[in-house]
PDB file of N, CA and C in Angstrom:
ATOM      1  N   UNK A   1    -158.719-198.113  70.832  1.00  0.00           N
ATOM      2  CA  UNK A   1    -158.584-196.932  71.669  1.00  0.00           C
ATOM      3  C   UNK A   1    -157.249-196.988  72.405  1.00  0.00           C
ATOM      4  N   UNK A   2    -156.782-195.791  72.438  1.00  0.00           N
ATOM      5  CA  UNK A   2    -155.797-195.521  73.032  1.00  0.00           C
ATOM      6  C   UNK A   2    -155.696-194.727  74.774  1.00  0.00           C
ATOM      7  N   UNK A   3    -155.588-195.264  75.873  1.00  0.00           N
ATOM      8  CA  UNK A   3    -155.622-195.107  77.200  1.00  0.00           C
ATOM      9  C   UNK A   3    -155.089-193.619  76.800  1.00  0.00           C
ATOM     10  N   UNK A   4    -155.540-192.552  77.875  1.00  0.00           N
ATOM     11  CA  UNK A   4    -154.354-191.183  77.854  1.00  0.00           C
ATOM     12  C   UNK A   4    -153.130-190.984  78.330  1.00  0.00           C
ATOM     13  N   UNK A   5    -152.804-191.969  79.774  1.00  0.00           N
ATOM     14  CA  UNK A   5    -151.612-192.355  79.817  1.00  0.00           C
ATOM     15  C   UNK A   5    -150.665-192.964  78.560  1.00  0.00           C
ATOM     16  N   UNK A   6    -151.042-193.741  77.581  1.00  0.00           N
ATOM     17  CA  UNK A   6    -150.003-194.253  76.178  1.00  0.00           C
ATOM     18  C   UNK A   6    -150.234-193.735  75.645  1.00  0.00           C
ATOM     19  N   UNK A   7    -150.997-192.583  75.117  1.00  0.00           N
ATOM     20  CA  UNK A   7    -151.071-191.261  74.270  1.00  0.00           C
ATOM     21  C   UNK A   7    -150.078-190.772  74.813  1.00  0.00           C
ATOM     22  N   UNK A   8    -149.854-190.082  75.820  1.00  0.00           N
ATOM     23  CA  UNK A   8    -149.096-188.934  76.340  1.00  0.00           C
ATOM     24  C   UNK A   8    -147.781-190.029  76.167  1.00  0.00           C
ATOM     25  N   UNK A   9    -147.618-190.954  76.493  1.00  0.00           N
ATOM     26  CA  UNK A   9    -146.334-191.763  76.519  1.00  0.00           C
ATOM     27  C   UNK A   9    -145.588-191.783  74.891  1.00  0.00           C
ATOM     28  N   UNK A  10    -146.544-192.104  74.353  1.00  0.00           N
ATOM     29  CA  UNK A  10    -146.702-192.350  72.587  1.00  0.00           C
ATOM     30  C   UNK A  10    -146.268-191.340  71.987  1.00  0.00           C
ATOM     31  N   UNK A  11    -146.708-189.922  72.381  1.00  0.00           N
ATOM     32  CA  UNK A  11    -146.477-188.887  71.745  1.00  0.00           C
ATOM     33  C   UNK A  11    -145.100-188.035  72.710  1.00  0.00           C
ATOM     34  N   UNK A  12    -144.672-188.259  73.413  1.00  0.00           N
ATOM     35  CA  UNK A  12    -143.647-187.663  73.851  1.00  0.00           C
ATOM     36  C   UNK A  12    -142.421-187.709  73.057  1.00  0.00           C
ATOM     37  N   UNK A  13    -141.812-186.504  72.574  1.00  0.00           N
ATOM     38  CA  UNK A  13    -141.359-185.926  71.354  1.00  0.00           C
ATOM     39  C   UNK A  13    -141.458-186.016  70.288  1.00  0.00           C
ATOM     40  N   UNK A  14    -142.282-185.978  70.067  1.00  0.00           N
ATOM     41  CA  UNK A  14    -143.360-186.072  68.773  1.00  0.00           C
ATOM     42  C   UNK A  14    -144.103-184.852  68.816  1.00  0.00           C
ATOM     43  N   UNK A  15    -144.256-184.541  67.531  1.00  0.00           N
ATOM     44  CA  UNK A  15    -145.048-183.242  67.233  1.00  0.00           C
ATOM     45  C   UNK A  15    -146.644-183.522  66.907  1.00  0.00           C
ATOM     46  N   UNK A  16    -147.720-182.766  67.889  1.00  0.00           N
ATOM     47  CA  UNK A  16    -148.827-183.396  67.595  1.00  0.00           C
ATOM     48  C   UNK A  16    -149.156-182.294  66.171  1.00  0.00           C
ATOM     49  N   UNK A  17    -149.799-182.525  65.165  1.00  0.00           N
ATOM     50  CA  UNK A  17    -150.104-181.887  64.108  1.00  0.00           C
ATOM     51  C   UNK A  17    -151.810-181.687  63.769  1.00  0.00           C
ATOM     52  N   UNK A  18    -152.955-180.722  64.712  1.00  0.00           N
ATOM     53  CA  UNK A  18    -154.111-181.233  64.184  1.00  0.00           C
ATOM     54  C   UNK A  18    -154.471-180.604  62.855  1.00  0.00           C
ATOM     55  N   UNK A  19    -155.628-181.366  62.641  1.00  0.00           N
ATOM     56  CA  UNK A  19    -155.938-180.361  61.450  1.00  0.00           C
ATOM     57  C   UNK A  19    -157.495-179.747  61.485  1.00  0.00           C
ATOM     58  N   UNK A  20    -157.912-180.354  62.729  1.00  0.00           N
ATOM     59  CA  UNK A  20    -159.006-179.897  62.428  1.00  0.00           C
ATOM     60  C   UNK A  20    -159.576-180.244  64.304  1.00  0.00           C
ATOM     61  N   UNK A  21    -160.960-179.097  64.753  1.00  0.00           N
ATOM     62  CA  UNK A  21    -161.076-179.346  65.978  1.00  0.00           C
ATOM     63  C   UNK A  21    -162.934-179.175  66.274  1.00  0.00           C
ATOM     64  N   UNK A  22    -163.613-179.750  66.741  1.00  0.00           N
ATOM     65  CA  UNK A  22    -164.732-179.807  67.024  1.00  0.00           C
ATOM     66  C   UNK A  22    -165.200-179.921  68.198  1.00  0.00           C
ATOM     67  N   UNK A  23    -166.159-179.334  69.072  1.00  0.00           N
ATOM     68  CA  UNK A  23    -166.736-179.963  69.860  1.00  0.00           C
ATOM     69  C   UNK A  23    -167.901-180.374  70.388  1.00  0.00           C
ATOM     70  N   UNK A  24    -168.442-181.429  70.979  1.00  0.00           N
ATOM     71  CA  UNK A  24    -169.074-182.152  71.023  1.00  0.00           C
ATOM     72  C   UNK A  24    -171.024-181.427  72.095  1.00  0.00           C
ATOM     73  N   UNK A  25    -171.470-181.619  70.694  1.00  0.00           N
ATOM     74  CA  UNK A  25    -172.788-180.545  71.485  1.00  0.00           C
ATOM     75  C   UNK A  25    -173.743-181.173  72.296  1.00  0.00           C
ATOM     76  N   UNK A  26    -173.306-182.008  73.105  1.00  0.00           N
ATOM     77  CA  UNK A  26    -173.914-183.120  73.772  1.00  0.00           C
ATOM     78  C   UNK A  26    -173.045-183.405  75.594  1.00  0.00           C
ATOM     79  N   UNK A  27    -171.780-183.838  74.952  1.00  0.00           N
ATOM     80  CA  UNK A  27    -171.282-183.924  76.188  1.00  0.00           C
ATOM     81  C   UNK A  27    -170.436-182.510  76.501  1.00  0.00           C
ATOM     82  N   UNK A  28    -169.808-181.935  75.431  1.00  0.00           N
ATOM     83  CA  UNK A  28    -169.104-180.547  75.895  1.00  0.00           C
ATOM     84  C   UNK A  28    -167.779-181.197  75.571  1.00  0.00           C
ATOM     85  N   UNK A  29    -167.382-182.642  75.530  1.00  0.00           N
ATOM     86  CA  UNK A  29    -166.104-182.670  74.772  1.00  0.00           C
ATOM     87  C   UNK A  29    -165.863-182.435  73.621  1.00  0.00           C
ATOM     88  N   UNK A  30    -164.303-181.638  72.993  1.00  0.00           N
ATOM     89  CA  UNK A  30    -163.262-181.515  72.281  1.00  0.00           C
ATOM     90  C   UNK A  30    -162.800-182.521  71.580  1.00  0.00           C
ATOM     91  N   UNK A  31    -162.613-182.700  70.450  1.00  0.00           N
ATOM     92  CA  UNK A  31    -161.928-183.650  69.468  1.00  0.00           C
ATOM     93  C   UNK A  31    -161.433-183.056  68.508  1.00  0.00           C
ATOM     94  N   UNK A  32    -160.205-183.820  68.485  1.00  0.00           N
ATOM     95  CA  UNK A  32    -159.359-183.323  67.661  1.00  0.00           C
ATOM     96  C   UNK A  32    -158.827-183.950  66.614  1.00  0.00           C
ATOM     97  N   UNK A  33    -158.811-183.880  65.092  1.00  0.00           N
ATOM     98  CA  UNK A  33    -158.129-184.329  64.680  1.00  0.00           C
ATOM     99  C   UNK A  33    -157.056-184.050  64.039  1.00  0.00           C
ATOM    100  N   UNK A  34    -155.934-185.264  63.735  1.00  0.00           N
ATOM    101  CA  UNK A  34    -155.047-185.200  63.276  1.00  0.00           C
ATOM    102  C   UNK A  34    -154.572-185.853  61.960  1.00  0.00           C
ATOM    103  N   UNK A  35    -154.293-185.054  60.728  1.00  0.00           N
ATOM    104  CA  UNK A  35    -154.190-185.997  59.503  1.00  0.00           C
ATOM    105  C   UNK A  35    -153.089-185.962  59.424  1.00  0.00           C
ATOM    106  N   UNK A  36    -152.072-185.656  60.096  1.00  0.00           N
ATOM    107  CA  UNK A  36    -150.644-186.753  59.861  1.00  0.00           C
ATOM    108  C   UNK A  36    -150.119-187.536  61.102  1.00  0.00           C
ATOM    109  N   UNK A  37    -150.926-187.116  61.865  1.00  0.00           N
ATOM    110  CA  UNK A  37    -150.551-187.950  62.906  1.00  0.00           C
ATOM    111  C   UNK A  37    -151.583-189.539  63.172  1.00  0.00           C
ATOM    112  N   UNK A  38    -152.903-189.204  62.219  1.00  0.00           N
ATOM    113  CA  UNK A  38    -153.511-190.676  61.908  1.00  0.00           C
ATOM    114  C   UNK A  38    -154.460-190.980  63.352  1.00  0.00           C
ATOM    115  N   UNK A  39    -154.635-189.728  64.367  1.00  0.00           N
ATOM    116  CA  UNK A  39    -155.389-190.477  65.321  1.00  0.00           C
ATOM    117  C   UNK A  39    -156.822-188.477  65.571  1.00  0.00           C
ATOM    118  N   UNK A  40    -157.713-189.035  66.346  1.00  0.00           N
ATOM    119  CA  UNK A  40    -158.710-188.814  66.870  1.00  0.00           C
ATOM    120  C   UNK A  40    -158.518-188.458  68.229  1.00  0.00           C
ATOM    121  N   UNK A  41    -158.041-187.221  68.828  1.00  0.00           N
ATOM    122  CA  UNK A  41    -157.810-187.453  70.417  1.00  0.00           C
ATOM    123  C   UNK A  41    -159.185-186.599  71.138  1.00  0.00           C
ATOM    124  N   UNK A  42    -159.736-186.835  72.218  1.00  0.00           N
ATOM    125  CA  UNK A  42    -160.935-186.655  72.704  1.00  0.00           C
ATOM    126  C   UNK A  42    -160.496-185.948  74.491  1.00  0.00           C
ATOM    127  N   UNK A  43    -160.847-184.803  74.678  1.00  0.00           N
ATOM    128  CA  UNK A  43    -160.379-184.000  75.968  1.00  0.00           C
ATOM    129  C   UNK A  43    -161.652-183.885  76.597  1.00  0.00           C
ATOM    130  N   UNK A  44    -161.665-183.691  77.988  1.00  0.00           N
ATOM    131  CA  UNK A  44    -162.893-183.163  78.699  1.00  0.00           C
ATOM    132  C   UNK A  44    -162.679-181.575  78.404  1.00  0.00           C
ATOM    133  N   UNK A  45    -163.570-180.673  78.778  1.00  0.00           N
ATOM    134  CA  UNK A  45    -164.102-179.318  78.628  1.00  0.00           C
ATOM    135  C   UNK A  45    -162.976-178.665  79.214  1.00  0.00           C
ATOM    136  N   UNK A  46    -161.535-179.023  80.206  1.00  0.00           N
ATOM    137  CA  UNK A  46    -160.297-178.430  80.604  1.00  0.00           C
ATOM    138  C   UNK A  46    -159.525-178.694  79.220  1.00  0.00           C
ATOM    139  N   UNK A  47    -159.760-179.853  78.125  1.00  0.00           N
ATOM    140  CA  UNK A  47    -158.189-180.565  77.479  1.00  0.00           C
ATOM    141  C   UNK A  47    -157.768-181.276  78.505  1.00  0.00           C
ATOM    142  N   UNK A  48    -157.717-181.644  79.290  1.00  0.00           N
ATOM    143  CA  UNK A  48    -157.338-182.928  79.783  1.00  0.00           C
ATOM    144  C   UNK A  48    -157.729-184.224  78.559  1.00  0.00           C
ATOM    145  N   UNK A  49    -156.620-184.684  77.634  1.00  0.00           N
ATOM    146  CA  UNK A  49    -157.144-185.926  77.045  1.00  0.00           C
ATOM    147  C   UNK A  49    -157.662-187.086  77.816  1.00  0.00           C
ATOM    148  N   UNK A  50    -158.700-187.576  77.189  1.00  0.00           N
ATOM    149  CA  UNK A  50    -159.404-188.666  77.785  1.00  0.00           C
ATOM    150  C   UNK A  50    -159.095-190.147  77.304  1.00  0.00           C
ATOM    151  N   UNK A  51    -158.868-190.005  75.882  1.00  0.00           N
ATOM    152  CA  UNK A  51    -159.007-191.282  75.225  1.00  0.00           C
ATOM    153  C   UNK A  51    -158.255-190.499  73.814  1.00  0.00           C
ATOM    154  N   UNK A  52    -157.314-191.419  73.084  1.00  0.00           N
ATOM    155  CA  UNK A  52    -157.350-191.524  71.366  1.00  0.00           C
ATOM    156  C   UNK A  52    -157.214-192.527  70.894  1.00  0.00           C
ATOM    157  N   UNK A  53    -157.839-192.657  69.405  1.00  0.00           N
ATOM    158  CA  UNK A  53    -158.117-193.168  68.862  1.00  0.00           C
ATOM    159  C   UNK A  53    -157.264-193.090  67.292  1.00  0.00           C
ATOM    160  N   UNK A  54    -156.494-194.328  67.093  1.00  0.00           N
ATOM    161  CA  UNK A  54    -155.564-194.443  66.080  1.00  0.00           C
ATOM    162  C   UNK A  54    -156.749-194.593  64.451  1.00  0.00           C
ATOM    163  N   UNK A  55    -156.332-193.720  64.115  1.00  0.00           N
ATOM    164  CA  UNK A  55    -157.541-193.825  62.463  1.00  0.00           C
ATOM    165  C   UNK A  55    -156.362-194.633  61.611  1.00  0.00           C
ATOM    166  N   UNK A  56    -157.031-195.595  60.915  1.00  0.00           N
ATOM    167  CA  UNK A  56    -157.117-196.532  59.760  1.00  0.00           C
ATOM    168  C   UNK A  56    -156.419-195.555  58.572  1.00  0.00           C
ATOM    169  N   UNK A  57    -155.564-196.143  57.906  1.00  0.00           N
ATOM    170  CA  UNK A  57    -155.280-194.974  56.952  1.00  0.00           C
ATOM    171  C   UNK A  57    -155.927-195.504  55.880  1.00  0.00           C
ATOM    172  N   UNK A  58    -156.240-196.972  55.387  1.00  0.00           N
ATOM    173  CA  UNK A  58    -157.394-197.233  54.358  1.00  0.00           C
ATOM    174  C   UNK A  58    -158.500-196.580  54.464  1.00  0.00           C
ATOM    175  N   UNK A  59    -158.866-196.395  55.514  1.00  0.00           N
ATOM    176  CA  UNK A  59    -160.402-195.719  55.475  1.00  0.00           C
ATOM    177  C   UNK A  59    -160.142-194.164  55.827  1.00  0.00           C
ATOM    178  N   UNK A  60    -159.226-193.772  56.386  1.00  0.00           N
ATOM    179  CA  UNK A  60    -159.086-192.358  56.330  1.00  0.00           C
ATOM    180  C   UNK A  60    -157.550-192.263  55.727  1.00  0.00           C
ATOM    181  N   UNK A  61    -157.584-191.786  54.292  1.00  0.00           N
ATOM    182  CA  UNK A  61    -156.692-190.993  53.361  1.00  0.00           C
ATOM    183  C   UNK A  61    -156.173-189.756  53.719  1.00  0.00           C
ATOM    184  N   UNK A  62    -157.168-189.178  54.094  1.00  0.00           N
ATOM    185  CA  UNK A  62    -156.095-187.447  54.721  1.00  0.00           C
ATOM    186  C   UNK A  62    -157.191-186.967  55.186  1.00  0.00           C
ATOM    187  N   UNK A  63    -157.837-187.136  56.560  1.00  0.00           N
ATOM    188  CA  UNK A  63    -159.122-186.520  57.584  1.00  0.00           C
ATOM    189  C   UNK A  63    -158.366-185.312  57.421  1.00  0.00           C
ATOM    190  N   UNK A  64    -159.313-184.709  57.051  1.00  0.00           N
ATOM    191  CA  UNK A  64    -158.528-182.917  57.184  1.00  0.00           C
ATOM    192  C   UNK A  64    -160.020-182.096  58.034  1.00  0.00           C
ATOM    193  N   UNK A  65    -161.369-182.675  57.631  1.00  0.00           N
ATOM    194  CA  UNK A  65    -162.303-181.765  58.894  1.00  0.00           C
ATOM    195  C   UNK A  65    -163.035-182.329  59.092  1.00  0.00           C
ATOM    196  N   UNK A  66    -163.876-181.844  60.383  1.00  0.00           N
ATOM    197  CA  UNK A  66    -164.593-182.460  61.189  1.00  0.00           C
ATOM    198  C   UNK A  66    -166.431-181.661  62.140  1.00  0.00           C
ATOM    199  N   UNK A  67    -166.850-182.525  62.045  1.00  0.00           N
ATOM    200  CA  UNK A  67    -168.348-181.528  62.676  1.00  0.00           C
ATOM    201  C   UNK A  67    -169.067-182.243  62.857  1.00  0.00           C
ATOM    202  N   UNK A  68    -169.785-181.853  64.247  1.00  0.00           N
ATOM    203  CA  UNK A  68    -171.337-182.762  64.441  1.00  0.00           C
ATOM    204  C   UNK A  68    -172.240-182.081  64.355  1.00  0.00           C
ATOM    205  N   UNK A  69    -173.465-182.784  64.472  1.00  0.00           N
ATOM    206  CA  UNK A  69    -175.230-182.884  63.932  1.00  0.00           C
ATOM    207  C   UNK A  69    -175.153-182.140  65.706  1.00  0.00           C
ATOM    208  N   UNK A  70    -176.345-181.566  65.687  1.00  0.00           N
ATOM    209  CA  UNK A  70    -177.451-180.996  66.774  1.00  0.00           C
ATOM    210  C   UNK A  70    -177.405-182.370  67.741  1.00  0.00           C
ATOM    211  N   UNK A  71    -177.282-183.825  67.090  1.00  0.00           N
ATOM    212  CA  UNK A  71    -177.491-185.145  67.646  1.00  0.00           C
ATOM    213  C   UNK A  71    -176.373-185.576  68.337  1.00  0.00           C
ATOM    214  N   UNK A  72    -175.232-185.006  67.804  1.00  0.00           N
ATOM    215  CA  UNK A  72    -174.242-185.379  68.249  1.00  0.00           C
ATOM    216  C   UNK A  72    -173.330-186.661  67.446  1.00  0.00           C
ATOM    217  N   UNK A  73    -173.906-186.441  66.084  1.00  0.00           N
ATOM    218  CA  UNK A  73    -173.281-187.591  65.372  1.00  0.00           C
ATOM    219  C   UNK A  73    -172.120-186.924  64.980  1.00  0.00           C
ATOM    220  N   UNK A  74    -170.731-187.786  64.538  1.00  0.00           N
ATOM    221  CA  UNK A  74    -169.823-187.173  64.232  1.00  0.00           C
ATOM    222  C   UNK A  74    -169.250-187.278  62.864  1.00  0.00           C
ATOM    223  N   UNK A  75    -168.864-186.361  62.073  1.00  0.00           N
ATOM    224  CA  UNK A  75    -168.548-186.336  60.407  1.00  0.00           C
ATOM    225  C   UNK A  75    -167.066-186.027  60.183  1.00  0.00           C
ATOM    226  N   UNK A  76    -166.771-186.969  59.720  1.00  0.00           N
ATOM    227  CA  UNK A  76    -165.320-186.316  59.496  1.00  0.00           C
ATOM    228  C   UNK A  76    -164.921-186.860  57.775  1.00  0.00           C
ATOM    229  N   UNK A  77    -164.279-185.563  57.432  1.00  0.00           N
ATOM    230  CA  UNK A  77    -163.936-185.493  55.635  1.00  0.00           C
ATOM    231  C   UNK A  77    -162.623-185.845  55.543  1.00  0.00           C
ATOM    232  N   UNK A  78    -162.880-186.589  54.947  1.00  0.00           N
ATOM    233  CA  UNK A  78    -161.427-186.926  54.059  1.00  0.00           C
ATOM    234  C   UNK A  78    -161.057-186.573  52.380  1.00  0.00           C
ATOM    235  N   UNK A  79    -159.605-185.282  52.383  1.00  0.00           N
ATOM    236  CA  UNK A  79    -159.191-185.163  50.923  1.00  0.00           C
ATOM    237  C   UNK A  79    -159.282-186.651  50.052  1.00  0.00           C
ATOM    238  N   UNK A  80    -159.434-185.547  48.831  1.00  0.00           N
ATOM    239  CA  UNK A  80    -159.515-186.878  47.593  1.00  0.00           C
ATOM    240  C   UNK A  80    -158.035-186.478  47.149  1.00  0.00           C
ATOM    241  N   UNK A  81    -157.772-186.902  45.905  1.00  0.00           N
ATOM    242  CA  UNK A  81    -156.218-186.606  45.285  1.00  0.00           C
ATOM    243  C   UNK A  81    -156.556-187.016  43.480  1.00  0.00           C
ATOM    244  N   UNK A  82    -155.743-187.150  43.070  1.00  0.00           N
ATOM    245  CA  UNK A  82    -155.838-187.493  41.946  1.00  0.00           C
ATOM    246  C   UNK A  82    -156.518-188.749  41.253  1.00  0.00           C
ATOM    247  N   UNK A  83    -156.582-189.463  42.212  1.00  0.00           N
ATOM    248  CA  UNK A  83    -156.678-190.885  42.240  1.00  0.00           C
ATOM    249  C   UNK A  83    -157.981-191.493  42.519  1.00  0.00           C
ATOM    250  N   UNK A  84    -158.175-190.910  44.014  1.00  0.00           N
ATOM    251  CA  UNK A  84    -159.720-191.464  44.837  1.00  0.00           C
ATOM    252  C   UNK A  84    -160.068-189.751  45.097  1.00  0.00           C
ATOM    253  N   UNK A  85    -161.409-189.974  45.223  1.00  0.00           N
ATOM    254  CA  UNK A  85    -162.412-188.851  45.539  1.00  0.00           C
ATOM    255  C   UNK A  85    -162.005-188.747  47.327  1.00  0.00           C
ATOM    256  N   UNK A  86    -162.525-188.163  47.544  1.00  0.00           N
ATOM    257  CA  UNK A  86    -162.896-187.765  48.780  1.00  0.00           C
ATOM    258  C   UNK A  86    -164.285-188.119  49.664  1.00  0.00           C
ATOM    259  N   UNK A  87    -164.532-188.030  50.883  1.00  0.00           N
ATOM    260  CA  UNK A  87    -166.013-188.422  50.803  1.00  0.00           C
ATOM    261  C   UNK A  87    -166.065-187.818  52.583  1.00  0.00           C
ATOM    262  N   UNK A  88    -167.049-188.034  53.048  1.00  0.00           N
ATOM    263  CA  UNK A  88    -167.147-188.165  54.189  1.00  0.00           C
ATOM    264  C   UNK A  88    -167.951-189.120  55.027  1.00  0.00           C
ATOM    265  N   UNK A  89    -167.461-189.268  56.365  1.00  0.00           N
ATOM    266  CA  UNK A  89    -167.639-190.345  56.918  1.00  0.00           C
ATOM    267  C   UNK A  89    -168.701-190.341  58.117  1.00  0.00           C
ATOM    268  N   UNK A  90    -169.957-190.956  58.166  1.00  0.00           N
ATOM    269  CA  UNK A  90    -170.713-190.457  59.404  1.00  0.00           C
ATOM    270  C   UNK A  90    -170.185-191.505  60.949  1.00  0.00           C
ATOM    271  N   UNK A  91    -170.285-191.084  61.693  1.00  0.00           N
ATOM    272  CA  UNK A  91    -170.368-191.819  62.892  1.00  0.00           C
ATOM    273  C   UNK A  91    -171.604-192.225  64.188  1.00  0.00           C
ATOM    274  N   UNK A  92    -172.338-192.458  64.019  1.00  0.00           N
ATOM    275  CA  UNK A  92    -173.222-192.011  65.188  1.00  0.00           C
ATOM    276  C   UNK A  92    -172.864-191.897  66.599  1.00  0.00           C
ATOM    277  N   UNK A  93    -173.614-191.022  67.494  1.00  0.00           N
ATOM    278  CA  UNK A  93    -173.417-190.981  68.611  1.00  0.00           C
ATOM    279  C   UNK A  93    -174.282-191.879  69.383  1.00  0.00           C
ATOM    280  N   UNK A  94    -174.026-192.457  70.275  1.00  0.00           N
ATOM    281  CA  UNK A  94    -173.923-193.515  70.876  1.00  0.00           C
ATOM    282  C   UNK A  94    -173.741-193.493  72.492  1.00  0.00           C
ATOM    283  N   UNK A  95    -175.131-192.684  73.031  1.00  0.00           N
ATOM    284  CA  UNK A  95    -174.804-191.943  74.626  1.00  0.00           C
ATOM    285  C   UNK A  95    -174.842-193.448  75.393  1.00  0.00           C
ATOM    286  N   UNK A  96    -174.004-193.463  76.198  1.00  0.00           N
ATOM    287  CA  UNK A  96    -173.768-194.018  77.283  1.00  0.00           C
ATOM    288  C   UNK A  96    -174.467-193.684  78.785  1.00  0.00           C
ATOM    289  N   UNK A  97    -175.190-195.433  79.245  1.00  0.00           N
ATOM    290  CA  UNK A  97    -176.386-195.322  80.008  1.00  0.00           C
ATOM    291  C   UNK A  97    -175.687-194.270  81.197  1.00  0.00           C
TER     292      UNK A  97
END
């Protein structure tokens, strides 16, 4: 995880690129992702970022969308190409006491 202070530090002139945006039917946060920029950024209900999260490019090839369950679990798809398929990825949600 990435603090939002070294996000905002990290990304200063840098172009954020998402590709895809969801939000969260549980807490009311926003997530965003980004498939060239390789991360997961997470806002309260203003966009104020809270937290991001740098994605793996072995395990995510090109996250292009994203959606949760009624539960709040989180899915995010990754393009296939010529090569490897595509698939998608579950996450569970995981409420905090």
């Amino acid at each position: 995880m990435i603090s939002a202070a070294s996000w905002k530090k990290k990304m200063k002139g840098k172009r954020f690129q998402p590709s895809a945006l969801a939000r969260h039917p549980v807490t009311g946060e926003w997530f965003i992702l980004s498939s060239v920029n390789k991360l997961l950024v997470i806002t309260d209900e203003n966009w104020n970022v809270k937290s991001a999260w740098k994605l793996t490019p072995s395990r995510f090839r090109q996250p292009e969308g994203m959606a949760f369950d009624k539960d709040g679990n989180l899915f995010i798809s990754n393009e296939g190409d010529e090569v490897t398929s595509g698939n998608v990825l579950e996450f569970k949600y995981n409420q905090q006491p």
